[in-house]
N, C-alpha and C. Protein backbone atom coordinates (compact mmCIF):
# COMPACT_ATOMS: atom_id res chain seq x y z
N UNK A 1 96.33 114.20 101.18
CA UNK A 1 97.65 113.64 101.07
C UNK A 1 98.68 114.72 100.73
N UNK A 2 98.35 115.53 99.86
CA UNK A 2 99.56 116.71 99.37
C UNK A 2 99.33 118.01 100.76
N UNK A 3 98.96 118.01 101.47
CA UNK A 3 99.09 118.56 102.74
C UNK A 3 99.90 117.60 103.57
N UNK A 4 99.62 116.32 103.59
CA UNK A 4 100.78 115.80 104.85
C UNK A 4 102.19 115.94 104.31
N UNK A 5 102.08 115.71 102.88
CA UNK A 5 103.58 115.50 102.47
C UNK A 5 104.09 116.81 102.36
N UNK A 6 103.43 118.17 102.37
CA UNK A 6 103.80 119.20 102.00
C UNK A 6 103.94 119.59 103.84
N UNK A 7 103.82 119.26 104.67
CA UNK A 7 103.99 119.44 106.04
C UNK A 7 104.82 119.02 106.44
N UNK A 8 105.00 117.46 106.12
CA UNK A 8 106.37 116.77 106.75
C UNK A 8 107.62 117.47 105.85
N UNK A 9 107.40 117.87 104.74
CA UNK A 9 108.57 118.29 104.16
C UNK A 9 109.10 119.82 104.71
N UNK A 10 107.82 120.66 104.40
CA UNK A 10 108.37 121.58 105.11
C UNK A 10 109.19 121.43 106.64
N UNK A 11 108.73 120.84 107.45
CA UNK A 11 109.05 120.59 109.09
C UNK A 11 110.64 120.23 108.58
N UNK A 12 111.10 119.44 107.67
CA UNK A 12 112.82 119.15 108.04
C UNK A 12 113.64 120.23 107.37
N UNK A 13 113.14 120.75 106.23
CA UNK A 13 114.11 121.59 105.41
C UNK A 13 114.62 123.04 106.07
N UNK A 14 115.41 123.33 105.55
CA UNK A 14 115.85 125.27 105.87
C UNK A 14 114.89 126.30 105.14
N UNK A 15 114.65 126.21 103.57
CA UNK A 15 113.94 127.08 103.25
C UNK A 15 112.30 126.11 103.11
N UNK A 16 111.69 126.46 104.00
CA UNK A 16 110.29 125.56 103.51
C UNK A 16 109.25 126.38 102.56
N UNK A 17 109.50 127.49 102.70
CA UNK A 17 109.23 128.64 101.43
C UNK A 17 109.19 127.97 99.89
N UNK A 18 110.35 127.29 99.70
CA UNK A 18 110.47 126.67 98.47
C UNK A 18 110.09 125.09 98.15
N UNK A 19 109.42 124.97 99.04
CA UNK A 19 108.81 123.55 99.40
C UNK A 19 107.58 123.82 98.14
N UNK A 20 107.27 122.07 96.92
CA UNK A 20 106.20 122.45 96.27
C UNK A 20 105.94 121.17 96.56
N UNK A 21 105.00 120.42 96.25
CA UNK A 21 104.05 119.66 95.91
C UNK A 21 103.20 119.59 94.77
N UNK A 22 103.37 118.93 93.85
CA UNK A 22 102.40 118.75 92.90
C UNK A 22 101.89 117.35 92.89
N UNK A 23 100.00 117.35 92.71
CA UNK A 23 99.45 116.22 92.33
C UNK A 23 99.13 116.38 91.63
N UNK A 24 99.82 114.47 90.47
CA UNK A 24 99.10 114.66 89.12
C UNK A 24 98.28 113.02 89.37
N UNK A 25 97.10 113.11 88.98
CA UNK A 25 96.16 111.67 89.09
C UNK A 25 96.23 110.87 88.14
N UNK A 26 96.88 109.40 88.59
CA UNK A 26 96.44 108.73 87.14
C UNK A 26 95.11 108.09 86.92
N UNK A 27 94.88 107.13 86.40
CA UNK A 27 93.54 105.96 86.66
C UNK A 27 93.18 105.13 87.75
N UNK A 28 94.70 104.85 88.83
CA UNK A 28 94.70 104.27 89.86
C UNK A 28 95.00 104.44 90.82
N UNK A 29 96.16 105.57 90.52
CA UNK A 29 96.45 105.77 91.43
C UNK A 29 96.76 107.67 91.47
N UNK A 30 97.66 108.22 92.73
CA UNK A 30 97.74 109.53 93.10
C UNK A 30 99.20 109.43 92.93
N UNK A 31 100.17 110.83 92.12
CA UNK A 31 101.07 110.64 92.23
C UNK A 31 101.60 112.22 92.95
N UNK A 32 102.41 112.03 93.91
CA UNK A 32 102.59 113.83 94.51
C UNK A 32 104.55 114.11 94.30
N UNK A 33 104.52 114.85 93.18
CA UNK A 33 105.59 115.48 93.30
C UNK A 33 106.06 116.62 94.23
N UNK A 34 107.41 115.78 94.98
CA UNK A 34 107.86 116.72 95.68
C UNK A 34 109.14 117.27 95.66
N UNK A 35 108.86 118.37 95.27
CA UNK A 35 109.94 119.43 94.75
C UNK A 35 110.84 120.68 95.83
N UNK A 36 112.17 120.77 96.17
CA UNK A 36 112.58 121.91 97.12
C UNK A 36 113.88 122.07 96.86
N UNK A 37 114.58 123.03 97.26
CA UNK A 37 115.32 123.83 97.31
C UNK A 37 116.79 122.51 97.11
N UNK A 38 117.81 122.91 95.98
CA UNK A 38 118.64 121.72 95.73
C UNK A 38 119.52 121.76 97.39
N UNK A 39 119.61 122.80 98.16
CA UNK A 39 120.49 122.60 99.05
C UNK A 39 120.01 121.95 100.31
N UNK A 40 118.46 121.56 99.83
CA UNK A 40 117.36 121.34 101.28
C UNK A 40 117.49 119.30 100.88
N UNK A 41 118.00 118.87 99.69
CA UNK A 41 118.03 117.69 99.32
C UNK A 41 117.85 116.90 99.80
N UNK A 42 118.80 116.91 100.15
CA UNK A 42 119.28 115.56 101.47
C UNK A 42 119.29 115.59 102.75
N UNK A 43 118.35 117.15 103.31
CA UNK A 43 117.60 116.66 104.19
C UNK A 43 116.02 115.74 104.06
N UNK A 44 115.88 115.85 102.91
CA UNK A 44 114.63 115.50 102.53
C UNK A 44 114.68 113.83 102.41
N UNK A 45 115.85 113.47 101.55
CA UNK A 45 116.00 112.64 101.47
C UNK A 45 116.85 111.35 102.94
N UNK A 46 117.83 111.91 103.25
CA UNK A 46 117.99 110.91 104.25
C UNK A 46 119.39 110.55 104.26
N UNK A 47 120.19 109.63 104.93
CA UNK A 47 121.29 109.08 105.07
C UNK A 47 120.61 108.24 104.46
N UNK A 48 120.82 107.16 103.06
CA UNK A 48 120.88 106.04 102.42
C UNK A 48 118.69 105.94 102.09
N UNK A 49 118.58 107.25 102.19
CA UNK A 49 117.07 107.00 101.60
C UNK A 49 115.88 107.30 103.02
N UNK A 50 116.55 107.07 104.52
CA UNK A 50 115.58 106.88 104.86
C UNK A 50 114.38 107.37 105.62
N UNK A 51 114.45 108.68 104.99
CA UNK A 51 113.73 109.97 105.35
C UNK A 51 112.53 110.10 104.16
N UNK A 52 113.19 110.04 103.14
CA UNK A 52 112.25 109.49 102.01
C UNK A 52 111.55 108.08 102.15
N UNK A 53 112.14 107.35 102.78
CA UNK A 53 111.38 105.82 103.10
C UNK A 53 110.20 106.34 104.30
N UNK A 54 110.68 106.84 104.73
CA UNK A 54 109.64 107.47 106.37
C UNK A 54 108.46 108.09 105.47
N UNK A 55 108.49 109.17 104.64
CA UNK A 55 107.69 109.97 104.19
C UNK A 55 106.62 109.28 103.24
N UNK A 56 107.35 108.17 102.59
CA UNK A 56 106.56 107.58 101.80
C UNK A 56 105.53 106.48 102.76
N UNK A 57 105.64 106.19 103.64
CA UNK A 57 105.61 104.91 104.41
C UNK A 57 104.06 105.33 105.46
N UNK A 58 104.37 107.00 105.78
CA UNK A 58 103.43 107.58 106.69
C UNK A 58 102.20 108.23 105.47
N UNK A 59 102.90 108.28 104.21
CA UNK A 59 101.71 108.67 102.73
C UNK A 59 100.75 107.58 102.53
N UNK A 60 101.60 106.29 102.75
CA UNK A 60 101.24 104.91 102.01
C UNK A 60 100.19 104.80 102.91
N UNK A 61 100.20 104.70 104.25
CA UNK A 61 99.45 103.90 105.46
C UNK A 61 98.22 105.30 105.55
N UNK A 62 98.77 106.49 105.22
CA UNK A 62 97.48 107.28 105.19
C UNK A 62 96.09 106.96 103.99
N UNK A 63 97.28 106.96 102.97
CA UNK A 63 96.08 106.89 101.93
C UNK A 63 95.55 105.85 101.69
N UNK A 64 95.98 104.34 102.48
CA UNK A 64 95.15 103.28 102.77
C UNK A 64 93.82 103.41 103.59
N UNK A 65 94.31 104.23 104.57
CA UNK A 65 92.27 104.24 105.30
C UNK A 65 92.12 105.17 104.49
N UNK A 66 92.20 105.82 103.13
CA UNK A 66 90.97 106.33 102.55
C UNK A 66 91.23 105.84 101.27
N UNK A 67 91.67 104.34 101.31
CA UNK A 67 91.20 103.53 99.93
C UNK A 67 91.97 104.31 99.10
N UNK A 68 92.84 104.43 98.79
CA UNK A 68 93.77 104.75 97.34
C UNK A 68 94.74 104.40 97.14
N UNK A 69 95.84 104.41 96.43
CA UNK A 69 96.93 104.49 96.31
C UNK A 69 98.02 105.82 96.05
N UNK A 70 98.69 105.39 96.52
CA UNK A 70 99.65 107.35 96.69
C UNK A 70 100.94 106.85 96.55
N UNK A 71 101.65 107.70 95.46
CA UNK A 71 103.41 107.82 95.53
C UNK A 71 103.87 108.63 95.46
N UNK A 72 104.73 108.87 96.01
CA UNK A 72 105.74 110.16 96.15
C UNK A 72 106.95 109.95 95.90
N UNK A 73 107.12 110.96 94.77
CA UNK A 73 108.53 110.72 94.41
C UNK A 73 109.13 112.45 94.20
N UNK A 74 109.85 112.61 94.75
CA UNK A 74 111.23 113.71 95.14
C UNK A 74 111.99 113.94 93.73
N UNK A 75 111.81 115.26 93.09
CA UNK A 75 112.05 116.12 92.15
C UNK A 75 113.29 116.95 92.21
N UNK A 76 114.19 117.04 91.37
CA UNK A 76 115.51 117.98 91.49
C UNK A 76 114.66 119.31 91.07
């Protein structure tokens, strides 16, 4: 999972150099912080979210065929 999200993120931004990913695990679930460059933001994020809705959506449906749960949430 922190390879797709660290792929799709890199693919939209300018500096993907500064692209991070961190997974921290809870009891149930996977959580992947994703962290980049403040000027790469809102490509990451989207007109009204929905680039971040895309990213989470293609995480969600992945980490269903391998049984888990996954969230991603976008870091200043």
């Amino acid at each position: 999972m922190r390879e797709l999200v660290e792929f799709l993120a890199k693919s939209l931004v300018d500096n993907p150099d500064q692209v991070q990913v961190k997974e921290v695990e809870g009891e149930r679930s996977i959580i992947l912080e994703l962290t980049v460059a403040s000027e790469d933001m809102g490509k990451v994020i989207g007109k009204q979210g929905r680039i971040a809705k895309a990213i989470r959506t293609v995480v969600k449906a992945a980490a269903t065929r391998e049984g888990k749960k996954v969230v991603v949430e976008i870091i200043q």
